[in-house]
Protein backbone atom coordinates (compact mmCIF):
# COMPACT_ATOMS: atom_id res chain seq x y z
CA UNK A 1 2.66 17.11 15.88
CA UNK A 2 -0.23 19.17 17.60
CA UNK A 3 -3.39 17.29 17.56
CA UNK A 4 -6.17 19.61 17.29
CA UNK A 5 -8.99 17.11 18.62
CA UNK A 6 -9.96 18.10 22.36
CA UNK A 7 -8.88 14.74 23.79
CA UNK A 8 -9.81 15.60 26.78
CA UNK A 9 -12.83 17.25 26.29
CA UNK A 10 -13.98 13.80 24.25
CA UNK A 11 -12.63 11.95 27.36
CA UNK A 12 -15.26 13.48 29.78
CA UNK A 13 -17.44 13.47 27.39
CA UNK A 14 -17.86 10.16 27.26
CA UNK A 15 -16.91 9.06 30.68
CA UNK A 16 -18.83 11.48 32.52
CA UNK A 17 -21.76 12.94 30.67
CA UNK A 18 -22.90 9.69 29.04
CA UNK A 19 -22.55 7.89 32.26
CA UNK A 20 -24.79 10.29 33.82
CA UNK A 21 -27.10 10.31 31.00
CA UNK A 22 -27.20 6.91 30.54
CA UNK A 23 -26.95 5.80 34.03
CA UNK A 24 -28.97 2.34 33.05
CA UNK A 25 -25.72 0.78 31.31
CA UNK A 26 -24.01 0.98 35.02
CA UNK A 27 -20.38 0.39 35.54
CA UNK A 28 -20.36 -1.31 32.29
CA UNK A 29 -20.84 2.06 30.21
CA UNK A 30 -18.31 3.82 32.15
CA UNK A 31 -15.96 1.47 31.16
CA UNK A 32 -16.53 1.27 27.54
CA UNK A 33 -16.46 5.05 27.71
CA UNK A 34 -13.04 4.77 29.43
CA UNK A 35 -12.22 2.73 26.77
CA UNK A 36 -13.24 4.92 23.66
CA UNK A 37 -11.67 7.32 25.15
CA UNK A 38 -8.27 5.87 25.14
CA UNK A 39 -8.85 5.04 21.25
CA UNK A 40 -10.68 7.32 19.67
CA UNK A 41 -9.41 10.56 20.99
CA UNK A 42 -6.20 10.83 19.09
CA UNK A 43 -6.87 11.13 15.56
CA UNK A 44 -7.98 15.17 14.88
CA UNK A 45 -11.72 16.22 13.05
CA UNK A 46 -11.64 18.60 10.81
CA UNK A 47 -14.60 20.46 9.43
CA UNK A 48 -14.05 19.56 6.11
CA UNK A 49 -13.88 16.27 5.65
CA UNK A 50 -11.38 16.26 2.53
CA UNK A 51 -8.63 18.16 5.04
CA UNK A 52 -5.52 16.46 6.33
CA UNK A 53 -4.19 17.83 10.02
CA UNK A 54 -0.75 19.12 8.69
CA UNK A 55 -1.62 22.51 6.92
CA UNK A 56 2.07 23.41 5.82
CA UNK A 57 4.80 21.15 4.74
CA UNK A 58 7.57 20.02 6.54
CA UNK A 59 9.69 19.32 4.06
CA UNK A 60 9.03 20.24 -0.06
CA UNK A 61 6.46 18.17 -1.70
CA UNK A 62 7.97 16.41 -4.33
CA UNK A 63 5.01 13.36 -4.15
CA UNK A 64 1.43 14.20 -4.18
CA UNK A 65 0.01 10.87 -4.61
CA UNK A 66 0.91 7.05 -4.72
CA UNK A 67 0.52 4.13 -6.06
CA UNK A 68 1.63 0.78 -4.58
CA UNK A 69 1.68 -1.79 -6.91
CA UNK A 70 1.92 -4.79 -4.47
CA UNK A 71 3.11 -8.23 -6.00
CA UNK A 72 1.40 -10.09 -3.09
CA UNK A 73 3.09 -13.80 -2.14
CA UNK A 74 6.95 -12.17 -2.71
CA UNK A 75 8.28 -12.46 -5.97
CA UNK A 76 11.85 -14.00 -6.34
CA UNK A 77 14.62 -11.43 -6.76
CA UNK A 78 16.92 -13.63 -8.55
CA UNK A 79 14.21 -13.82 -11.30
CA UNK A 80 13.75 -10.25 -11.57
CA UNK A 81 16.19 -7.65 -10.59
CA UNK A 82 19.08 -9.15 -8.36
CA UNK A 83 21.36 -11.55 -10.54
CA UNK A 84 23.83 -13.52 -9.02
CA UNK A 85 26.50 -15.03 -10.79
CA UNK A 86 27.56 -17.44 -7.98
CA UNK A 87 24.33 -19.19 -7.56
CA UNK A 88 24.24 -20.43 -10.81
CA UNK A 89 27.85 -21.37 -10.74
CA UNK A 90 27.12 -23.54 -7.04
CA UNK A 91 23.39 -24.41 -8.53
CA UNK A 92 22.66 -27.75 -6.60
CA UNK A 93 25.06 -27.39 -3.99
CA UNK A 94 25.10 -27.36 -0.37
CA UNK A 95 24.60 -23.83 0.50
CA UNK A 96 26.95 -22.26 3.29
CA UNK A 97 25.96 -23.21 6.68
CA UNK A 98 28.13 -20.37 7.90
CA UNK A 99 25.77 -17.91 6.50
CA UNK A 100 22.49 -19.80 7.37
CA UNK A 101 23.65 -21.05 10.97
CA UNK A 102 21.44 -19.18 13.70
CA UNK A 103 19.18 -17.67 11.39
CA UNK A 104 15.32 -17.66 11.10
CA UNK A 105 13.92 -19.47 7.74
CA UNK A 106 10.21 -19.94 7.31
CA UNK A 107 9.81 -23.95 5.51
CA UNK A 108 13.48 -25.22 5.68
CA UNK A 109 14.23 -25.11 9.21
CA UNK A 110 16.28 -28.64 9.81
CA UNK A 111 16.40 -29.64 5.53
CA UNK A 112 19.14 -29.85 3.43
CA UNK A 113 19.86 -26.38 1.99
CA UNK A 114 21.24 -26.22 -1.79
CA UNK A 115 21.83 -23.79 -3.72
CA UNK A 116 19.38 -22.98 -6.51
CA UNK A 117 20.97 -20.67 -9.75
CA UNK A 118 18.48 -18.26 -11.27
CA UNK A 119 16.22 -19.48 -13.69
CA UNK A 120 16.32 -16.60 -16.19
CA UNK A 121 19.19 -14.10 -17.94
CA UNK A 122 19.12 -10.95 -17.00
CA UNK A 123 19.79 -8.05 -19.96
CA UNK A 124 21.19 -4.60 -19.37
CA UNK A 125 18.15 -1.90 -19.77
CA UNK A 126 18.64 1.23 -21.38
CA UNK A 127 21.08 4.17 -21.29
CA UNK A 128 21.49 3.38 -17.30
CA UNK A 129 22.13 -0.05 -18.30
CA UNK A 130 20.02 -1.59 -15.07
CA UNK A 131 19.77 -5.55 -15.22
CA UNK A 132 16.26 -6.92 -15.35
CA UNK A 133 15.59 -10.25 -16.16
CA UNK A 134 14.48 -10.81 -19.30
CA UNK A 135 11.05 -12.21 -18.17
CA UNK A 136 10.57 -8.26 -17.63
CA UNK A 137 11.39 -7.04 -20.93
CA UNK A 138 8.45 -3.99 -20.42
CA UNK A 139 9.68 -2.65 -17.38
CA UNK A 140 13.16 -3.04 -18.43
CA UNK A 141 11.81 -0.62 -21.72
CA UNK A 142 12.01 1.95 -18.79
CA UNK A 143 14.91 1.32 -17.02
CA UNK A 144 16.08 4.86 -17.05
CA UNK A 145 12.77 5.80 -15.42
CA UNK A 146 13.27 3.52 -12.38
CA UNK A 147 15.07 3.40 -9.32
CA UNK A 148 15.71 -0.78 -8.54
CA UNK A 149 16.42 -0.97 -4.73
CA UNK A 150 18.31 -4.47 -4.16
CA UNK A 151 18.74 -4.07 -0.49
CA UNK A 152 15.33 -4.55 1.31
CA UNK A 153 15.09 -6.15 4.56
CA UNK A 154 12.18 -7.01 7.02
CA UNK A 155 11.20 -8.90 10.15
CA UNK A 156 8.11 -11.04 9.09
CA UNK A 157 8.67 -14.09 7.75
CA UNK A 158 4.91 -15.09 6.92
CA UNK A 159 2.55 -13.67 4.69
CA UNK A 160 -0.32 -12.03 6.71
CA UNK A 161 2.19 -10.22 9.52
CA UNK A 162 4.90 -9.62 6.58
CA UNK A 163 2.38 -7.85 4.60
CA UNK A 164 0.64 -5.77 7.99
CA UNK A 165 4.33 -4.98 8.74
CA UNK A 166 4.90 -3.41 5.47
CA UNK A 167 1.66 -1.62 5.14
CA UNK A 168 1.68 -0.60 8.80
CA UNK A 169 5.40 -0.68 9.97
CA UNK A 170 3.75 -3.08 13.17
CA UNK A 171 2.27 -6.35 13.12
CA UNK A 172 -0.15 -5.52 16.25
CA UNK A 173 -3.60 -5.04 14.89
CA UNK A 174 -5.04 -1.89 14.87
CA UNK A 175 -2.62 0.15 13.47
CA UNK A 176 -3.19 2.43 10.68
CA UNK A 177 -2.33 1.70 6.97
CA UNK A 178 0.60 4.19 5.51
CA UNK A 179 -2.74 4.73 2.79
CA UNK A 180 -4.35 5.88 5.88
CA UNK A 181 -1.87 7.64 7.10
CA UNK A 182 -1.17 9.77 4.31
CA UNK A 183 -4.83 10.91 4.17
CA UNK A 184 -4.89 11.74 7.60
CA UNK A 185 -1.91 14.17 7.19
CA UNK A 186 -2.57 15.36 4.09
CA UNK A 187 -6.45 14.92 2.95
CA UNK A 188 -7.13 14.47 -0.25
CA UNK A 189 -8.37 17.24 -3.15
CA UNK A 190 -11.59 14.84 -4.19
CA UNK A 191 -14.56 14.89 -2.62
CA UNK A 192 -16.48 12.22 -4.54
CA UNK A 193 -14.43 9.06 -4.17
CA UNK A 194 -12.37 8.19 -1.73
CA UNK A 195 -8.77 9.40 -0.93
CA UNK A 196 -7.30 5.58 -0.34
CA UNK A 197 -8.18 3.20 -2.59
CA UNK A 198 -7.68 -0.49 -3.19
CA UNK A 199 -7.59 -2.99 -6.29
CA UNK A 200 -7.12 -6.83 -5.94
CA UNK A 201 -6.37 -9.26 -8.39
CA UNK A 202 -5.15 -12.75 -8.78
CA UNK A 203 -2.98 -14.60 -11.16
CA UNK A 204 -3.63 -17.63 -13.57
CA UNK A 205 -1.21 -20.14 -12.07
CA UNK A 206 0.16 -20.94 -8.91
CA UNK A 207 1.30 -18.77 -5.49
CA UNK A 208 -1.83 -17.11 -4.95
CA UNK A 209 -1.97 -15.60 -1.22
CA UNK A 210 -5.23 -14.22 0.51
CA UNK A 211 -4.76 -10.72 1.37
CA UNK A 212 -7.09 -9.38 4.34
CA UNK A 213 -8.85 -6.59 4.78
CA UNK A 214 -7.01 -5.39 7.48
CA UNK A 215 -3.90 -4.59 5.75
CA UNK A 216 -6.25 -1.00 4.69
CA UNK A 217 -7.01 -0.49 8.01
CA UNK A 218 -7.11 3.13 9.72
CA UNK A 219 -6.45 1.35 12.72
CA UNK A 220 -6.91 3.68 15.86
CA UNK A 221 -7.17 7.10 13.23
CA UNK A 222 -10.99 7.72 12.49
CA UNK A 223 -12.75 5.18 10.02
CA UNK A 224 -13.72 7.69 7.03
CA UNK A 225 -9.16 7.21 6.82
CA UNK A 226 -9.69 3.56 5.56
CA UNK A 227 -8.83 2.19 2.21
CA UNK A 228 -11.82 1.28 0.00
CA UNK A 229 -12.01 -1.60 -1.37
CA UNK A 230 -13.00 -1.39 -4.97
CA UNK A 231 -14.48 -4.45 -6.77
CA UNK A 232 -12.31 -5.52 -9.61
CA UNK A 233 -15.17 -7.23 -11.60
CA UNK A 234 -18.31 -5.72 -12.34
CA UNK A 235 -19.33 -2.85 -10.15
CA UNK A 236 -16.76 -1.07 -8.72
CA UNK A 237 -19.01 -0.40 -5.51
CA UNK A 238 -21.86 -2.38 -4.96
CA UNK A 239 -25.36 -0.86 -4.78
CA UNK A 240 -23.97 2.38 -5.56
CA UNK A 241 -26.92 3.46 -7.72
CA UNK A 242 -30.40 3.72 -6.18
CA UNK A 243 -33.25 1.47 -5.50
CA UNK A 244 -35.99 1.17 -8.16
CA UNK A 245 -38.26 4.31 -7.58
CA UNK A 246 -35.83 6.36 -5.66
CA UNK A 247 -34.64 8.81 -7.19
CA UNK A 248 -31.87 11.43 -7.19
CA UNK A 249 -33.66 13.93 -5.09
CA UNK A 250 -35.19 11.97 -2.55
CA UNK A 251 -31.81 10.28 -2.08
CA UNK A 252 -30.01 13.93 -1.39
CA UNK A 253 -33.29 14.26 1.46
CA UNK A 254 -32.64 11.17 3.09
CA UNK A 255 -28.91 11.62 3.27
CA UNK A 256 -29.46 15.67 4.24
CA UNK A 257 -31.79 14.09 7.01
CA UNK A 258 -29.70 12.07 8.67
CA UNK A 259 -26.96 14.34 8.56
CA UNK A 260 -29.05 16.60 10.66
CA UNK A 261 -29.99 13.88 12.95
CA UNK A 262 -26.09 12.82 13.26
CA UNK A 263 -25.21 16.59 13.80
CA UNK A 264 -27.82 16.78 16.76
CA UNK A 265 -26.11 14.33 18.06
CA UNK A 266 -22.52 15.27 17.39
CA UNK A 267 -23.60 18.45 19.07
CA UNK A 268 -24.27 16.43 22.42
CA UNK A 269 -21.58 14.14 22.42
CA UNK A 270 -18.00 14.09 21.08
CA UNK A 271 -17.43 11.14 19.16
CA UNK A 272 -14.95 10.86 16.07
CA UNK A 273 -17.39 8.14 14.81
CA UNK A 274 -20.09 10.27 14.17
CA UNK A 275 -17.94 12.67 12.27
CA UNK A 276 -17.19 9.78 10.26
CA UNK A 277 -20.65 8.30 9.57
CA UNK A 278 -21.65 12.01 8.29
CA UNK A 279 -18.41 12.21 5.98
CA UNK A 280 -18.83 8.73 4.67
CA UNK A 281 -22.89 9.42 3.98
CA UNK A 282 -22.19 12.57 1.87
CA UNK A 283 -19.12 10.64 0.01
CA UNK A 284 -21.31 7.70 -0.73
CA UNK A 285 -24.20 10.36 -2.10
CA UNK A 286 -21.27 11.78 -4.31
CA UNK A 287 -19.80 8.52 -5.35
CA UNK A 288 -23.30 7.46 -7.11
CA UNK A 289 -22.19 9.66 -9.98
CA UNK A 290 -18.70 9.69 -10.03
CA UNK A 291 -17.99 6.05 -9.56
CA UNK A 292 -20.26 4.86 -12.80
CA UNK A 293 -18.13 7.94 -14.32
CA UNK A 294 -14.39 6.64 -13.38
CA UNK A 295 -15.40 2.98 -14.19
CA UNK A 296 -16.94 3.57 -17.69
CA UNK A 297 -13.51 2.96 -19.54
CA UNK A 298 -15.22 4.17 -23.13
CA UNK A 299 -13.89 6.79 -23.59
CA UNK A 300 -10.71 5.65 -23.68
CA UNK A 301 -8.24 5.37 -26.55
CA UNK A 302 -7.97 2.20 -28.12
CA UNK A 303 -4.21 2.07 -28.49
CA UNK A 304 -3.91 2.95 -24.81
CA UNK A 305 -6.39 0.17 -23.91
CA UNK A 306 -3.34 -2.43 -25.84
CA UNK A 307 -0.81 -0.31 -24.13
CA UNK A 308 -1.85 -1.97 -20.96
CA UNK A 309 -2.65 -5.10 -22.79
CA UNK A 310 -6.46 -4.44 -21.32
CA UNK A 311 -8.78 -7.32 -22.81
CA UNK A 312 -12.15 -5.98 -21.40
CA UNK A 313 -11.96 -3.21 -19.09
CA UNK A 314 -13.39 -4.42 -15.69
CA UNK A 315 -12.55 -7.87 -16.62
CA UNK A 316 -10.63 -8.36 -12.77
CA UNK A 317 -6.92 -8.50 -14.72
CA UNK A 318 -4.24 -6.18 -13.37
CA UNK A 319 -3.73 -4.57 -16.61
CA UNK A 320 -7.47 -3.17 -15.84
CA UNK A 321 -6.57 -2.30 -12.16
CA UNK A 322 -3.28 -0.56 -13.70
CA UNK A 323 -5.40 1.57 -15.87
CA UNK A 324 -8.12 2.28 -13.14
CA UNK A 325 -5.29 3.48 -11.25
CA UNK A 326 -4.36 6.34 -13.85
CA UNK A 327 -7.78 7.74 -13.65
CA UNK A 328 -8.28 7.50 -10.10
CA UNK A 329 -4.38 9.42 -10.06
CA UNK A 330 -6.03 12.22 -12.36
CA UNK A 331 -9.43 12.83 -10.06
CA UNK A 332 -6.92 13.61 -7.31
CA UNK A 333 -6.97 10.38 -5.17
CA UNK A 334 -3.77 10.05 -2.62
CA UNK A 335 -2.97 6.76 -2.18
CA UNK A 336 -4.13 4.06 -4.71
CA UNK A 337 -2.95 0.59 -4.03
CA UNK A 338 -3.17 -2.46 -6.10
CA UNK A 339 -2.65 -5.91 -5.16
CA UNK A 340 -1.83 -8.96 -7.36
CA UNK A 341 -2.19 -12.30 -5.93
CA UNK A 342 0.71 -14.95 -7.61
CA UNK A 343 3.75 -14.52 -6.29
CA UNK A 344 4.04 -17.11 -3.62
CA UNK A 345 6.50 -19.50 -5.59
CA UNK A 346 7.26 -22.74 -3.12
CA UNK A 347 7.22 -24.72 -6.21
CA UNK A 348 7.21 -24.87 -10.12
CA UNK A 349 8.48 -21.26 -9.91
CA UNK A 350 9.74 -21.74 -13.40
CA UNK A 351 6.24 -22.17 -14.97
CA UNK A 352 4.85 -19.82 -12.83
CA UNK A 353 6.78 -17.03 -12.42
CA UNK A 354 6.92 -16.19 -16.23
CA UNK A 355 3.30 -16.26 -16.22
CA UNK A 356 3.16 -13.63 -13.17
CA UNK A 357 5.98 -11.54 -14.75
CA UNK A 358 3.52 -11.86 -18.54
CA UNK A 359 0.21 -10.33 -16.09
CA UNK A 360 2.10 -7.36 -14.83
CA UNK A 361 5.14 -6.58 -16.90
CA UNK A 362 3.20 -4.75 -19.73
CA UNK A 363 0.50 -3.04 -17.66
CA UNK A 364 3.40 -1.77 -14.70
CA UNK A 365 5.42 -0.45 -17.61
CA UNK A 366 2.42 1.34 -19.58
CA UNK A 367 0.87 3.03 -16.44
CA UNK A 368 4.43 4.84 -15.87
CA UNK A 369 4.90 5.34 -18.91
CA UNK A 370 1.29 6.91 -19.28
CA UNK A 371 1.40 8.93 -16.70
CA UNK A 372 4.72 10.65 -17.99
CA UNK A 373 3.08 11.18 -21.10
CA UNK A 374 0.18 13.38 -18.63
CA UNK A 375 2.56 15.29 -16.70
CA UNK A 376 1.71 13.30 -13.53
CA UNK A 377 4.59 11.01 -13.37
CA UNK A 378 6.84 13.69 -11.09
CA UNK A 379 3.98 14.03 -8.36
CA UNK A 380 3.29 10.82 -8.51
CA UNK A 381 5.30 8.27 -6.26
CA UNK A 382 5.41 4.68 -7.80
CA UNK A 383 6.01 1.38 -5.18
CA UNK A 384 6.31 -1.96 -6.95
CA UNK A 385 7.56 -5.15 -5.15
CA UNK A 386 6.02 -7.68 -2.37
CA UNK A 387 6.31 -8.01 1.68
CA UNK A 388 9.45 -9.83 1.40
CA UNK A 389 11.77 -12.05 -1.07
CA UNK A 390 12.55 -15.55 -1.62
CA UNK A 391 15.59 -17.77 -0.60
CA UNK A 392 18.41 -18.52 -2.65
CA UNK A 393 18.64 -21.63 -1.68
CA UNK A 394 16.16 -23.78 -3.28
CA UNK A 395 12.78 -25.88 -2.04
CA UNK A 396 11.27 -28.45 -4.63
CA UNK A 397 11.06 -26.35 -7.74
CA UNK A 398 10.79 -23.33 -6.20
CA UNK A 399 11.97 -21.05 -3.45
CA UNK A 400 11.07 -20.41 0.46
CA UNK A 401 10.77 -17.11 1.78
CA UNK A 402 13.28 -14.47 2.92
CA UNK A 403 13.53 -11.56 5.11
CA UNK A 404 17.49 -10.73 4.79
CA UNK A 405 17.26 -9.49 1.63
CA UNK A 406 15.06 -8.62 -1.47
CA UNK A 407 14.38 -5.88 -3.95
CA UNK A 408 11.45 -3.51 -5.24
CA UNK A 409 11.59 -0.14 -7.33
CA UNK A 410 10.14 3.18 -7.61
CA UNK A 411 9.29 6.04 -10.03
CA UNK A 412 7.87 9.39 -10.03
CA UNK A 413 7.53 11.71 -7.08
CA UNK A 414 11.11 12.78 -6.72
CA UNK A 415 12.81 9.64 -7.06
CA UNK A 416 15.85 9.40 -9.12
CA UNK A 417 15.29 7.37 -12.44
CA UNK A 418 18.11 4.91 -14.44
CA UNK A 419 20.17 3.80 -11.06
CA UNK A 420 20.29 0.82 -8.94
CA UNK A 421 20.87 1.30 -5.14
CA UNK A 422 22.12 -1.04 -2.48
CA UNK A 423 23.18 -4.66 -2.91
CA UNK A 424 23.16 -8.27 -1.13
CA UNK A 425 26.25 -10.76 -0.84
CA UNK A 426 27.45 -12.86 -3.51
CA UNK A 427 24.49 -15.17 -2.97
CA UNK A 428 21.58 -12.80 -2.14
CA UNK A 429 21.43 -14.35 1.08
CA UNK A 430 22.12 -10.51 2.58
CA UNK A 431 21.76 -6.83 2.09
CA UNK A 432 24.91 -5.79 2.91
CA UNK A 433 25.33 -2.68 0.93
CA UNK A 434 22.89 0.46 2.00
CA UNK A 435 20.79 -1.57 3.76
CA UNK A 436 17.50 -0.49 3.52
CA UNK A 437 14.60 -1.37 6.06
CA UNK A 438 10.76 -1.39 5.95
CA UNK A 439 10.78 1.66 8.27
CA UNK A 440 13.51 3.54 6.03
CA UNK A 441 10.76 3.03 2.90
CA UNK A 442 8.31 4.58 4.94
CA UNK A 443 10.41 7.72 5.85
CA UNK A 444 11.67 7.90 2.65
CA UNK A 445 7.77 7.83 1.41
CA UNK A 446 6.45 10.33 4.03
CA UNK A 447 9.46 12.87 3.10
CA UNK A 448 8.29 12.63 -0.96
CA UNK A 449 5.15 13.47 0.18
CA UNK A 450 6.37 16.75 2.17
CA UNK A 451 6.08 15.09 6.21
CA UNK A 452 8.76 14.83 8.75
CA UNK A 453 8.44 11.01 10.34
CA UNK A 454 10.06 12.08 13.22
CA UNK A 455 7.10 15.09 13.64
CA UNK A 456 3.86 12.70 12.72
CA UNK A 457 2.86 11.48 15.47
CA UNK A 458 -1.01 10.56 17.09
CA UNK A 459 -1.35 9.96 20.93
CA UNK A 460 -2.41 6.40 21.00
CA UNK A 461 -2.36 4.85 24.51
CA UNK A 462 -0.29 7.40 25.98
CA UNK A 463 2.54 7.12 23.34
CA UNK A 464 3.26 9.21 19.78
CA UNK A 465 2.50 6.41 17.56
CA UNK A 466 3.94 7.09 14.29
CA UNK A 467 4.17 4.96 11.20
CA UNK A 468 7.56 4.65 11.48
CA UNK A 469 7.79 3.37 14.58
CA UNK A 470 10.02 3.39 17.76
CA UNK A 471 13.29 2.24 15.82
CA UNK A 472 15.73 4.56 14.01
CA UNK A 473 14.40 5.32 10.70
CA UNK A 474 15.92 7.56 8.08
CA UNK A 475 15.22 9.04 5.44
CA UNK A 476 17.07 7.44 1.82
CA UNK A 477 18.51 10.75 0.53
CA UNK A 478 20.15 8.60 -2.13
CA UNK A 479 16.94 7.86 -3.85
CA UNK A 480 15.82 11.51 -3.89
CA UNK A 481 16.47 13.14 -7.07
C-alpha cells in the first residue's frame, strides 16, 4: 500500500532541522529524532481526521463495522459449542499420551492427565440444527443466524500475550490493535466519538482475568487510531462536561486556540503527534454533547431494555455494554469491542460457567437479533469467543488452557448464517478439519471489511508490517456468504 506521509521529509525534519534549532539538547536530540523518525513516520495524516488511507476498496465491502464480543479468560468449548461424545464416554481416564507427548500445556506440564466429559448436553438449534449447549439456550434461539467455527488454533498459551496475539496478530509490544487498524484504513463516518471503542465488564463468580490497556493499542500507527476506553459505570468519559463557570463558548475558544498554536507548530515541524493532539482536542470538544447523548439510555423501549435483560442501564453488566454497542453501531462507529471478564475456569467450572453463559447468553443473542430487526445486521461483522480454549483433559474441577483447538462464531457482515465449519479430533484435543488460525480470522475480517491483507501494509522499521503478519494467511472463503 502507498503511504502518503512524506517519511522522509518527517525524517529530516526531525533529525536535521530540530537538531539545528535546538542545538542545546546535543547528541542526545539527534538521537531521539533518529528515533521518532524510525516510528512515527509510517502511519499516513490525512487532513480530515475522520479519513482512512485506502480511498477505494480492494475487495467488495460486505462489513462496515464490528463488534468483538470478547469472553476474556477462554471459555470451555466442550461447554458451549464443540461436543464430544468420547470424553464423556473416557470421563476420568488417563488421557492419550500419544496425543499429549511433546506438546506445550500451560498448568499440567508433568501431572496426571484424565480425561474430563463435558459437563452440559448440547441441543440441536434451529432449522440448521447447530449444537449449542444448552447453558446457551439464547444464542442457540439464533442458530440459523450464526456461523460456529470449531477449528481455532493459536500460539499463546497465557492470558496477556494470548489476548495481544489475537488483537494484534504479534505478541511484541507496540503493535497496532486490528480496532486500530481498521480505522486507519478505513476512517470512520463520526466525528463526535471515537471510531474504536472499548467496553469492559466482569462476571459474578470465578475466572476473572485483568485485561490491559495495551491490547487497544495503535501501536506504531498515530495515537488519535487507539481504542477508547469507555467507563462501564457511571460516566462514560470522565470530565467530559465542563468546569463550573465555563461554558460552551469559551470552551470552543480555548480549544480553537490551541489548535492554532498546534498548527503553528505543525507548520514548522512534521510530527504525526501533533496531528493527533489537534484531532483528539476537536473530538473531545464534540464528544461533550454527544457522549451524555449516546449514554442517556431513556429513550429506549422498555421491552428492548428486557430483551437484553438490562437491569439499570449503565449499571457495568454486559447486557448494558451489549446495548451501548447497538447505539454506538448506529452513530457510525467502526470497531466496537466489548470485553467480559469470567471465563478463566481452572476450577469449579461447573458453578461457574453457567453463571458466565446466564451474563452473556441473553444480551449476545438480543444485540444480533436487534440489529437485524434495524437493517444493520448485514454490515455489521459480529466476533464472539476468547484468546484461546480449554483442555479436555481435566484440572481440579475445571479445565487448563489450550491452544490446539477451540471455537468462536460470527454474524452479520457477509458471513454465512445456520452452518458449522471446521472440527477437532474425537477428543477436542485438535483442529484437524479446516484448520483455522488467528491470522486466517484476521484476513478473513479485513476482506469483510473490503481490504486485501496481503496489500495493507505500514513501513515500520524498514519492513511492511501488516496485521497479518509474515506467515501465510488466507482468507476463509467458506465463511463468506
Amino acid at each position: 500500500m502507498n503511504n502518503p506521509f512524506e517519511s522522509e521529509e518527517f525524517r529530516q525534519d526531525i533529525s536535521r532541522r530540530a537538531f539545528l534549532k535546538q542545538s542545546a539538547y546535543g547528541l542526545g536530540g539527534l538521537a531521539l529524532g533518529t528515533l521518532m523518525g524510525r516510528v512515527g513516520a509510517h502511519a499516513a495524516i490525512s487532513d480530515h481526521a475522520s479519513a482512512g488511507v485506502i480511498t477505494r476498496p480492494h475487495v467488495p465491502i460486505r462489513a462496515r463495522r464490528i463488534i468483538h464480543l470478547c469472553m476474556a479468560g477462554g471459555p470451555s468449548q466442550f461447554e458451549s459449542f464443540d461436543p464430544k461424545p468420547m470424553l464423556r464416554k473416557m470421563d476420568g481416564q488417563p488421557f492419550p499420551e500419544s496425543l499429549t507427548k511433546g506438546q506445550q500445556l500451560a498448568q499440567l506440564q508433568n501431572t496426571v492427565l484424565k480425561v474430563r466429559g463435558g459437563s452440559f448436553q448440547f441441543k440441536k438449534f434451529g432449522k440448521s440444527g447447530q449444537e449449542i449447549a444448552e447453558i446457551f439456550p439464547h444464542i442457540g434461539s439464533i442458530a440459523d443466524d450464526i456461523c460456529i467455527v470449531r477449528s481455532m488454533v493459536t500460539e499463546q498459551i497465557n492470558h496477556d500475550p494470548a489476548q495481544a496475539f489475537m488483537n494484534s496478530g504479534s505478541i511484541l509490544k507496540g503493535r497496532p490493535s486490528m480496532g486500530s487498524w481498521l480505522l486507519y484504513g478505513l476512517g470512520t463516518s463520526v466525528d463526535n466519538l471515537p471510531g474504536f471503542v472499548v467496553l469492559v465488564s466482569t462476571g459474578k463468580a470465578g475466572g476473572v482475568q485483568p485485561v490491559s490497556t495495551r491490547q487497544w493499542s495503535s501501536g506504531f500507527l498515530p495515537g488519535k487510531y487507539q481504542g477508547v476506553q469507555f467507563q462501564s459505570r457511571g460516566d462514560a468519559v470522565h470530565f467530559v462536561g465542563n468546569p463550573e463557570g465555563v461554558c460552551q463558548s469559551q470552551q470552543r475558544l480555548v480549544v480553537d486556540e490551541i489548535k492554532r498554536l498546534n498548527g503553528m507548530l505543525g507548520e514548522r515541524q512534521i510530527d504525526p503527534d501533533i496531528q493527533t493532539r489537534i484531532a483528539q482536542y476537536e473530538l473531545a470538544f464534540k464528544m461533550q454533547s454527544s457522549v451524555p447523548e449516546l449514554t442517556h439510555m431513556s429513550d429506549e423501549p422498555a421491552h428492548i431494555r428486557e430483551a437484553y435483560g438490562v437491569k439499570e442501564p449503565g449499571d457495568g453488566s454486559f447486557a448494558s455494554n451489549c446495548l451501548l454497542a447497538r447505539r454506538l453501531a448506529e452513530r457510525g462507529v467502526r470497531f466496537i469491542q466489548l470485553y467480559h471478564r469470567a471465563w478463566d475456569h481452572h476450577g469449579d467450572l461447573d458453578r461457574n460457567m453457567p453463571i458466565a453463559a446466564q451474563e452473556t447468553d441473553r444480551a449476545t443473542a438480543a444485540l444480533i437479533q436487534d440489529l437485524k430487526q434495524r437493517g444493520l445486521l448485514e454490515d455489521t461483522l459480529i466476533l464472539w469467543g476468547g484468546e484461546f480454549g480449554r483442555t479436555p483433559m481435566g484440572q481440579g474441577s475445571g479445565r487448563d488452557h489450550h491452544i490446539n483447538s477451540f471455537s468462536i462464531f460470527m454474524a452479520g457482515g457477509g458471513i454465512k448464517g445456520g452452518m458449522t465449519y471446521g472440527g477437532t479430533d474425537e477428543f477436542g484435543y485438535r483442529s484437524v478439519d479446516n484448520v483455522v488460525t488467528m491470522h486466517d480470522l484476521h484476513a478473513t475480517m479485513l476482506n469483510l471489511c473490503g481490504i486485501d491483507h496481503e496489500r495493507f501494509t505500514v513501513k515500520f522499521q524498514g519492513l511492511d508490517a501488516k496485521l497479518t503478519g509474515v506467515e501465510p494467511a488466507r482468507v476463509v472463503q467458506e465463511l463468506i456468504a
